[in-house]
C-alpha atoms as a PDB file:
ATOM      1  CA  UNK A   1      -0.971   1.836   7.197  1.00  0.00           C
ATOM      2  CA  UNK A   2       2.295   1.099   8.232  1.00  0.00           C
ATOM      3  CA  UNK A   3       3.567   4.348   8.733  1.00  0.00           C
ATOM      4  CA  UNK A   4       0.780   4.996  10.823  1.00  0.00           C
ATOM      5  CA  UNK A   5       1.880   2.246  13.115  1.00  0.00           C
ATOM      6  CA  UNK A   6       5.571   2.562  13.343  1.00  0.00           C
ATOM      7  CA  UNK A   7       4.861   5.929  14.582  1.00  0.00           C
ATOM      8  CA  UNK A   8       4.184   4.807  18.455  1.00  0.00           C
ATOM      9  CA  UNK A   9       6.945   5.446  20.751  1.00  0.00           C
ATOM     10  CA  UNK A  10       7.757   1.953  20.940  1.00  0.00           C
ATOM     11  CA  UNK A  11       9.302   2.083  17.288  1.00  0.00           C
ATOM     12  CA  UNK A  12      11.328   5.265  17.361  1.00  0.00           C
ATOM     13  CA  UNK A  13      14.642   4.039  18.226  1.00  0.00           C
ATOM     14  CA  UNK A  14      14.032   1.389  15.128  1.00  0.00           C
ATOM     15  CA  UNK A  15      14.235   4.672  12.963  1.00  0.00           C
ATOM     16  CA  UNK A  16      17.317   5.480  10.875  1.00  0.00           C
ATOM     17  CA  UNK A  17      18.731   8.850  12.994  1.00  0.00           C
ATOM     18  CA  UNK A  18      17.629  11.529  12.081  1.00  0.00           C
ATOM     19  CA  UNK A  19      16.800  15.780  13.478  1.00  0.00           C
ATOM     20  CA  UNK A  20      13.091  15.966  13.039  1.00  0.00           C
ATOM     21  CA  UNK A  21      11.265  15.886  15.863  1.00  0.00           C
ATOM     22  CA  UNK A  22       8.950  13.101  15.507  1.00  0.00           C
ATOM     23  CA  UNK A  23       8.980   9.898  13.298  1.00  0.00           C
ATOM     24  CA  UNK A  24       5.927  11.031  11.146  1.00  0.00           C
ATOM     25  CA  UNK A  25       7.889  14.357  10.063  1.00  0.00           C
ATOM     26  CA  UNK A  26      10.830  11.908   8.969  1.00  0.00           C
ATOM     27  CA  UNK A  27       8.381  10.370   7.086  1.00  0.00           C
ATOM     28  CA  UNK A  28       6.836  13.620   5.771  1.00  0.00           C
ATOM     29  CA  UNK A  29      10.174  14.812   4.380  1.00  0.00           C
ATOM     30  CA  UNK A  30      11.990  12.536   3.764  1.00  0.00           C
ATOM     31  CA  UNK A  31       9.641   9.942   1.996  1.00  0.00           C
ATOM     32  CA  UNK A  32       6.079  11.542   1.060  1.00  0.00           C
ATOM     33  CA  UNK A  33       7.273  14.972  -0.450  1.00  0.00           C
ATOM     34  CA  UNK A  34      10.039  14.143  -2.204  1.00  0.00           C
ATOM     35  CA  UNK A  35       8.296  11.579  -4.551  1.00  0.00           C
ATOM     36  CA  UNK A  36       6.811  12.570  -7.695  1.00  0.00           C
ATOM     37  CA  UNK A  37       6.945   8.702  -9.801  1.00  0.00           C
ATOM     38  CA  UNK A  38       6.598   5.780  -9.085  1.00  0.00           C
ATOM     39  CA  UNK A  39      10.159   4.889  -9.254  1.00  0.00           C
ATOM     40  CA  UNK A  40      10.566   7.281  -6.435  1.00  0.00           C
ATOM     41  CA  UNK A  41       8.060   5.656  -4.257  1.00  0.00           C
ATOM     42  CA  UNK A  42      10.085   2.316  -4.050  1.00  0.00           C
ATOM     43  CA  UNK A  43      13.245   3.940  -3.426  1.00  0.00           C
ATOM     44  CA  UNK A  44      11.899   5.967  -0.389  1.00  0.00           C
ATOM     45  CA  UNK A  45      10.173   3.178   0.793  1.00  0.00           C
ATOM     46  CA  UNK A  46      13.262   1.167   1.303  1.00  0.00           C
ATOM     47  CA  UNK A  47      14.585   3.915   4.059  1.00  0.00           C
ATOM     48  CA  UNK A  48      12.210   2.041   6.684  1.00  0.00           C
ATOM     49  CA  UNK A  49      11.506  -1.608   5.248  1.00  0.00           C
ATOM     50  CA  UNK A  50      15.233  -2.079   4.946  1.00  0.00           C
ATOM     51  CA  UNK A  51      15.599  -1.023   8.771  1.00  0.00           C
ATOM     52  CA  UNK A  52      14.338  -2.924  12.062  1.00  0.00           C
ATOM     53  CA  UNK A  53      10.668  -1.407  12.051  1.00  0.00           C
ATOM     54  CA  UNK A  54       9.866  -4.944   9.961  1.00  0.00           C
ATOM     55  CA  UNK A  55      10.055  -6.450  13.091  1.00  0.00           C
ATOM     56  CA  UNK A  56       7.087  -4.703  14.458  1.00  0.00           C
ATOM     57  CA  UNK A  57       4.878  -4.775  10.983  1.00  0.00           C
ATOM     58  CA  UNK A  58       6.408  -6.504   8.382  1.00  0.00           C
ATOM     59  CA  UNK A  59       4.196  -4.931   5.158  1.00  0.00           C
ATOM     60  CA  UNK A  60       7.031  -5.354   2.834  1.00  0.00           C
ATOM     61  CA  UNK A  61       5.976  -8.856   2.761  1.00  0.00           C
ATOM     62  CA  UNK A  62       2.339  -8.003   3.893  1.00  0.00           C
ATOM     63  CA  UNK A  63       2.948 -10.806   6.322  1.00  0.00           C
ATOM     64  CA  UNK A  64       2.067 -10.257  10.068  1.00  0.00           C
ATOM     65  CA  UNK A  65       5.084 -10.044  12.811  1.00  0.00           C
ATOM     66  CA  UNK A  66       4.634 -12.241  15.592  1.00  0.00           C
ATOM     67  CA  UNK A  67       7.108 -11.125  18.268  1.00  0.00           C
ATOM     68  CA  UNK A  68       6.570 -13.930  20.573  1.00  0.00           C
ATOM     69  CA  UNK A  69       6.808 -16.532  18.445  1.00  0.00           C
ATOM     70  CA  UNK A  70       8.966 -15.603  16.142  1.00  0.00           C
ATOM     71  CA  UNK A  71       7.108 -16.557  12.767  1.00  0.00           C
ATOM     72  CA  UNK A  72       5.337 -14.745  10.038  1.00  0.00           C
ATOM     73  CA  UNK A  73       1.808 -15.597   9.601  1.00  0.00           C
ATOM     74  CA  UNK A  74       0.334 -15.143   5.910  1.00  0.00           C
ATOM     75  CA  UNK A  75      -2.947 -16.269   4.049  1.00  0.00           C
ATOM     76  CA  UNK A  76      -0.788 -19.153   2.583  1.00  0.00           C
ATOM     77  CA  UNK A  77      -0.566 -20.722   6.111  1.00  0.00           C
ATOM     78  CA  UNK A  78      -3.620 -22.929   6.141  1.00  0.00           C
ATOM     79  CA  UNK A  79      -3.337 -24.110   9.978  1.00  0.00           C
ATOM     80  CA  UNK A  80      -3.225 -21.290  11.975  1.00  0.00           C
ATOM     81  CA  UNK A  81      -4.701 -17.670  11.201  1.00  0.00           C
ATOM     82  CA  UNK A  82      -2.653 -14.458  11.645  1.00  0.00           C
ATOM     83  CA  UNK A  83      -3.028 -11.959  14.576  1.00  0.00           C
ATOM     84  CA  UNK A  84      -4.566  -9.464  12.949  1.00  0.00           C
ATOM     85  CA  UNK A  85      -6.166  -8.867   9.209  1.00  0.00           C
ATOM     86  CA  UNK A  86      -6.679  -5.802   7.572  1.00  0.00           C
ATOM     87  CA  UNK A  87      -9.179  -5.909   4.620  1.00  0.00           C
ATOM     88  CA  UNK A  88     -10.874  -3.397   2.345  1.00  0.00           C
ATOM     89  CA  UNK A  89     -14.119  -2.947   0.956  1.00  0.00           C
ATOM     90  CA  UNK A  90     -13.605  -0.726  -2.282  1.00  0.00           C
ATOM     91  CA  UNK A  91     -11.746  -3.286  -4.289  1.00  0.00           C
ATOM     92  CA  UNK A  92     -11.701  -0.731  -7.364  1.00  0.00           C
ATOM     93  CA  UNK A  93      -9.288   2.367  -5.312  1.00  0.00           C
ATOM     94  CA  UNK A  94      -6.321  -1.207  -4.645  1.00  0.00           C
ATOM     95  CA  UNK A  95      -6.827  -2.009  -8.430  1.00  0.00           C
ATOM     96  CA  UNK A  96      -6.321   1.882  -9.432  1.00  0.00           C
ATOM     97  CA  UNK A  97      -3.531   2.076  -6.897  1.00  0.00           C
ATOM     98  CA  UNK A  98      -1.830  -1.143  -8.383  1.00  0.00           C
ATOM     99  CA  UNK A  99      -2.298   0.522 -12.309  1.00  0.00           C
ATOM    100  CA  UNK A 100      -0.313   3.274 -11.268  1.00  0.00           C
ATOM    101  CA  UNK A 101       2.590   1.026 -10.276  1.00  0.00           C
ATOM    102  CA  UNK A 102       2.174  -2.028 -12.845  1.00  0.00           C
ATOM    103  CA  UNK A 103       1.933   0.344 -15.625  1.00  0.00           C
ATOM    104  CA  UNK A 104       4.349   3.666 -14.935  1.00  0.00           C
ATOM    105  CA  UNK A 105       6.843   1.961 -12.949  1.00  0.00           C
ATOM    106  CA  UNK A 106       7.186  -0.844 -16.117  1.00  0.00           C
ATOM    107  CA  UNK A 107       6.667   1.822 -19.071  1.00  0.00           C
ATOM    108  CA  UNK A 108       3.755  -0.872 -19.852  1.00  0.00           C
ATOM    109  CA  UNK A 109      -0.048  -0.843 -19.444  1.00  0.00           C
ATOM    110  CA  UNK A 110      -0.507  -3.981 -17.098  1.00  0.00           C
ATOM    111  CA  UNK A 111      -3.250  -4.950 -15.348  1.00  0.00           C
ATOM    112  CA  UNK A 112      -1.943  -7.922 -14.352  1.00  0.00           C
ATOM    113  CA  UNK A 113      -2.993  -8.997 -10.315  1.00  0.00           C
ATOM    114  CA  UNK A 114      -6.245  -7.082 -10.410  1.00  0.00           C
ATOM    115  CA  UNK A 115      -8.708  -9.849 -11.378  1.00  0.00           C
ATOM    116  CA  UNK A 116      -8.258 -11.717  -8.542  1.00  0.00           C
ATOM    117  CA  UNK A 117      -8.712  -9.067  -5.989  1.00  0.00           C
ATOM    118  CA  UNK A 118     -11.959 -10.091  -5.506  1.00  0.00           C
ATOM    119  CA  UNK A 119     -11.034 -14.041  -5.219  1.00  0.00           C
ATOM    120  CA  UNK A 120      -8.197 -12.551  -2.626  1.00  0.00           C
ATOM    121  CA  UNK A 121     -11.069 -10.805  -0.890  1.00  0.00           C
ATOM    122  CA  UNK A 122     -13.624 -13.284  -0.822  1.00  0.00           C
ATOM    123  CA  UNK A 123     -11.390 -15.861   0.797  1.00  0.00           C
ATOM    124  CA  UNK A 124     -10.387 -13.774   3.683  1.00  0.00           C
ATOM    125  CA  UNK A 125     -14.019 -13.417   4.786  1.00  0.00           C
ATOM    126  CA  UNK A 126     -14.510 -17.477   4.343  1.00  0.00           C
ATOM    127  CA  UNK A 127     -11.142 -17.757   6.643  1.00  0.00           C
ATOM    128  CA  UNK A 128     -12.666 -14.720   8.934  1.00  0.00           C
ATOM    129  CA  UNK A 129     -15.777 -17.005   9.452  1.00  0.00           C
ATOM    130  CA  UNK A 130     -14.060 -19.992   9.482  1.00  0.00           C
ATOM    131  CA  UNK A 131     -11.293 -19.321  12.491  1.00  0.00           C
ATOM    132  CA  UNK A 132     -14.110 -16.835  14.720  1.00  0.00           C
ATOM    133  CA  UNK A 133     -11.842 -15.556  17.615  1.00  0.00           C
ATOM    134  CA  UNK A 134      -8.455 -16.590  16.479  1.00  0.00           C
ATOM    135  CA  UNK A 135      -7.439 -13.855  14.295  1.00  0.00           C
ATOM    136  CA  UNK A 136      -8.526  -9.593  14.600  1.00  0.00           C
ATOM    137  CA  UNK A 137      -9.940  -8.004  11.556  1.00  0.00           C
ATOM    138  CA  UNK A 138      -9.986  -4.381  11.046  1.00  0.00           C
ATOM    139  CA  UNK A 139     -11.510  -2.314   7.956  1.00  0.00           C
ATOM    140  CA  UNK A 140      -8.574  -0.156   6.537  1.00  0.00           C
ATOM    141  CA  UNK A 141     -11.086   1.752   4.225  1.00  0.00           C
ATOM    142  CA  UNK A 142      -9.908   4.724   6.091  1.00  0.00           C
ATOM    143  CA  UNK A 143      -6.470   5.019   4.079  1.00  0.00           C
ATOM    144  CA  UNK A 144      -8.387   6.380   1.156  1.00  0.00           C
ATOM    145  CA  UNK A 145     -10.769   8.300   2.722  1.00  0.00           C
ATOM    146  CA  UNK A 146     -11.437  10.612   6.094  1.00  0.00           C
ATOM    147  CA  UNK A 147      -8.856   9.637   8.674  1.00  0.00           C
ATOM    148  CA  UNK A 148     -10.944   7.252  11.073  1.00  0.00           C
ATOM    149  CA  UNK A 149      -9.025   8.139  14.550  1.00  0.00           C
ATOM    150  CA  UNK A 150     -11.165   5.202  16.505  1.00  0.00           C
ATOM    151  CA  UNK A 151     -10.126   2.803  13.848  1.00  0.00           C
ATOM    152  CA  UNK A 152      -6.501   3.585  14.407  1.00  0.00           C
ATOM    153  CA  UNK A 153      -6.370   3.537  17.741  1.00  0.00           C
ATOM    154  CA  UNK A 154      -8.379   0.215  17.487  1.00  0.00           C
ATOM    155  CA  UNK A 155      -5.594  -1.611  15.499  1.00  0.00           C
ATOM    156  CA  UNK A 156      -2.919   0.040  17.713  1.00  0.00           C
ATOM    157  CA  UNK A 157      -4.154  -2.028  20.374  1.00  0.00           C
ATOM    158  CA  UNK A 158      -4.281  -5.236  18.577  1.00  0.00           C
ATOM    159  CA  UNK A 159      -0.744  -4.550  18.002  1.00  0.00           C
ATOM    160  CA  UNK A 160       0.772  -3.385  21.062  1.00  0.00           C
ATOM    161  CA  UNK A 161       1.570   0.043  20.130  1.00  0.00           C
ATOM    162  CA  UNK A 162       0.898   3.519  21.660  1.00  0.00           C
ATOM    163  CA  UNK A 163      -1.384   5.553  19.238  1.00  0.00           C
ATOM    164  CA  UNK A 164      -0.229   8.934  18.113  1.00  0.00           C
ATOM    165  CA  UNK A 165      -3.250  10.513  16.673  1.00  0.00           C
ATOM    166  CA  UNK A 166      -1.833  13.324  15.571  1.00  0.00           C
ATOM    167  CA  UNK A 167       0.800  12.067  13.982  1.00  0.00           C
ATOM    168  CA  UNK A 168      -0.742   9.623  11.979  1.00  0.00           C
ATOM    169  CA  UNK A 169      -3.438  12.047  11.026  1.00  0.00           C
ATOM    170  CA  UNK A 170      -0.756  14.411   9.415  1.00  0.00           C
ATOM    171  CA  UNK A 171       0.539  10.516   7.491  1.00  0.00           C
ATOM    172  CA  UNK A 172      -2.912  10.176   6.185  1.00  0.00           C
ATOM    173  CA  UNK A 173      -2.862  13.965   4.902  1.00  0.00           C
ATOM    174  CA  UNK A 174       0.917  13.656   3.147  1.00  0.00           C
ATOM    175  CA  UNK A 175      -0.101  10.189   2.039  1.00  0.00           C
ATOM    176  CA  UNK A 176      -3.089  11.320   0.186  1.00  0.00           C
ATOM    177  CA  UNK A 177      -1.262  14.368  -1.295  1.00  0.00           C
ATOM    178  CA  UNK A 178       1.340  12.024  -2.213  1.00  0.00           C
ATOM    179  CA  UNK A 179      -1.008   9.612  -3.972  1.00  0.00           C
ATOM    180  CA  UNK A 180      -2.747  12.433  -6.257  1.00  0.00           C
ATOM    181  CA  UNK A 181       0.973  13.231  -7.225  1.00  0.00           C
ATOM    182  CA  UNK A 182       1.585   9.941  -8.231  1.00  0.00           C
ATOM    183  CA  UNK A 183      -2.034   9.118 -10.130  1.00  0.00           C
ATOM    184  CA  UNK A 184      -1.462  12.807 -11.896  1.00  0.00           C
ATOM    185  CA  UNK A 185       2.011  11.471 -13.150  1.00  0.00           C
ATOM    186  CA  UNK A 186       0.916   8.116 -14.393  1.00  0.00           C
ATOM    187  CA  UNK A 187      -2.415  10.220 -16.791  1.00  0.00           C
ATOM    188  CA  UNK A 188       0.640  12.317 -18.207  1.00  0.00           C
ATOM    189  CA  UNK A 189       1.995   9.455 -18.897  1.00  0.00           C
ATOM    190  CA  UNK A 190      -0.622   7.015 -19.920  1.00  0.00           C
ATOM    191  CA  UNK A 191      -1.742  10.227 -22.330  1.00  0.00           C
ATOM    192  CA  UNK A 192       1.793  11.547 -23.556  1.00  0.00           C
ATOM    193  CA  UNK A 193       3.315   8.658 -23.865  1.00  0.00           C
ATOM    194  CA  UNK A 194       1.396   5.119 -23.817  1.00  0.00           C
ATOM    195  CA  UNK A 195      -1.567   5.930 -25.450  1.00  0.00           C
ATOM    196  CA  UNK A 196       0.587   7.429 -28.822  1.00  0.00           C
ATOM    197  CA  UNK A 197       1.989   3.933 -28.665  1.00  0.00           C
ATOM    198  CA  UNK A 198      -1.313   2.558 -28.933  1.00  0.00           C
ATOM    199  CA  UNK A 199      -2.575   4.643 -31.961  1.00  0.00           C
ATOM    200  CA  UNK A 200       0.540   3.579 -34.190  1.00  0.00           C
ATOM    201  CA  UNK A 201      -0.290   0.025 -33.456  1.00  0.00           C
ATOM    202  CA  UNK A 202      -4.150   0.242 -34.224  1.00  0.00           C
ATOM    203  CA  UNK A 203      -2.655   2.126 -37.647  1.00  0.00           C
ATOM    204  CA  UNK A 204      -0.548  -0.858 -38.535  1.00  0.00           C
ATOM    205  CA  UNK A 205      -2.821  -3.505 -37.805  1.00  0.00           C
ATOM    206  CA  UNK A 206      -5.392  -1.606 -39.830  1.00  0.00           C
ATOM    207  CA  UNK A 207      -2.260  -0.893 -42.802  1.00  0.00           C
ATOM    208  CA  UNK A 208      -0.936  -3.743 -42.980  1.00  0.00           C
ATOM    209  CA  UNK A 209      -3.417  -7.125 -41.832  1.00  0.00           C
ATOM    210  CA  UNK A 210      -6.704  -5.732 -42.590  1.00  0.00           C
ATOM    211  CA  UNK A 211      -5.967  -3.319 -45.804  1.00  0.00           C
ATOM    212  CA  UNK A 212      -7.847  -0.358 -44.291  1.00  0.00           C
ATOM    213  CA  UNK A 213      -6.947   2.617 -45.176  1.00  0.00           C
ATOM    214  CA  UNK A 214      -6.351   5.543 -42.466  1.00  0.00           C
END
C-alpha cells in the first residue's frame, strides 16, 4: 500500500537517486525481484522506510503522518482519530501473510499476533462508528486481489497525492509475484525443514514419556 502511494510525483525527490525512470521501477528492481526469503524482504524494505518518504506515510510504524501538525496518529490515541484508516475484510490472507514472517524469518512455527486480528478489527469499526466524520476509511482488500484503480485513486486524495495508475498497477503485479515467492519459500521450508523437527519430537515424547513404541 505504501509503495503505491509514494509513487505520486510529490514523493520522488524523497527517493534514494537512482537511473530508472520512474519510482515504481526502483521499486520493481530493486526491492520486489530481488527477494526470495523473508530475510530479504526486511532488508529491501529498509531502502525507503529508512529515507524521507516516512514523512508522507509512515507504515513502518503503521502510524498515520500528519504534515500539518506534526504528530503521528495511531489506534492507541484514544482522543482524537487518525486521518485516514485502512482496514481489511479477509482477516485469514494478514494471518497467512504474518506465518510466513513469524515462522521463516525466526526458523520457528509462531503464530503468535494472529488471534487478536479479529479483536484489532472489531475495534476499528466501534472507533469508525464512534468518531463519524473525523477520520477516512478505505477497504485495502484490493492488495490481495484485482487491482481496484477507483480505490486507489480514492485514498490518493485523502492523502494529498497525485495518483499514478499505472504505476501502482505494475506494484500490485510485482507485489503479488513477490508474495507467491515468499509463501513458496516458507512450504519448502515448513516441509524440509520444520516439520522433520516435529516428527523427532512426537517420536520422543512417544519413546521416552509414554513407552510407545514406534
Amino acid at each position: 500500500m505504501w509503495h503505491t502511494l509514494i509513487c505520486a510525483e510529490e514523493c520522488v525527490l524523497a527517493f534514494p537517486q537512482h537511473e530508472y525512470r520512474t519510482s515504481a521501477e526502483y521499486i520493481v528492481n530493486e526491492i520486489y525481484r530481488p527477494i526470495r526469503r523473508p530475510h530479504d524482504y526486511i532488508a529491501r524494505h529498509n531502502l525507503l522506510t529508512e529515507t524521507d518518504l516516512k514523512h508522507f506515510v509512515d507504515c513502518h510504524t503503521h502510524e498515520w503522518y500528519d504534515r500539518d501538525s506534526n504528530e503521528f496518529y495511531s489506534t492507541a490515541v484514544q482522543d482524537k482519530p487518525a486521518d485516514i484508516w485502512l482496514w481489511h475484510t479477509d482477516i485469514n490472507r494478514i494471518k497467512a501473510w504474518r506465518a510466513v514472517f513469524a515462522s521463516a524469518n525466526q526458523d520457528t512455527l509462531d503464530f503468535t499476533g494472529s488471534a487478536e486480528l479479529p479483536a484489532v478489527q472489531n475495534q476499528l469499526h466501534k472507533r469508525k462508528y464512534a468518531v463519524g466524520k473525523l477520520g477516512r476509511y478505505h477497504c485495502v482488500d484490493w492488495i490481495w486481489d484485482r487491482f481496484d484503480a477507483p480505490a486507489y485513486e480514492s485514498l490518493c486524495a485523502d492523502c494529498g497525492l497525485t495518483p499514478n495508475v499505472e504505476s501502482a498497477r505494475l506494484l500490485h503485479k510485482e507485489y503479488h509475484l513477490c508474495r507467491q515467492r515468499l509463501a513458496k519459500y516458507w512450504l519448502h521450508w515448513y516441509r524440509d525443514v520444520h516439520l522433520p523437527d516435529l516428527q523427532q519430537v512426537a517420536r520422543d515424547l512417544n519413546t521416552h514419556l509414554l513407552d510407545l513404541d514406534e
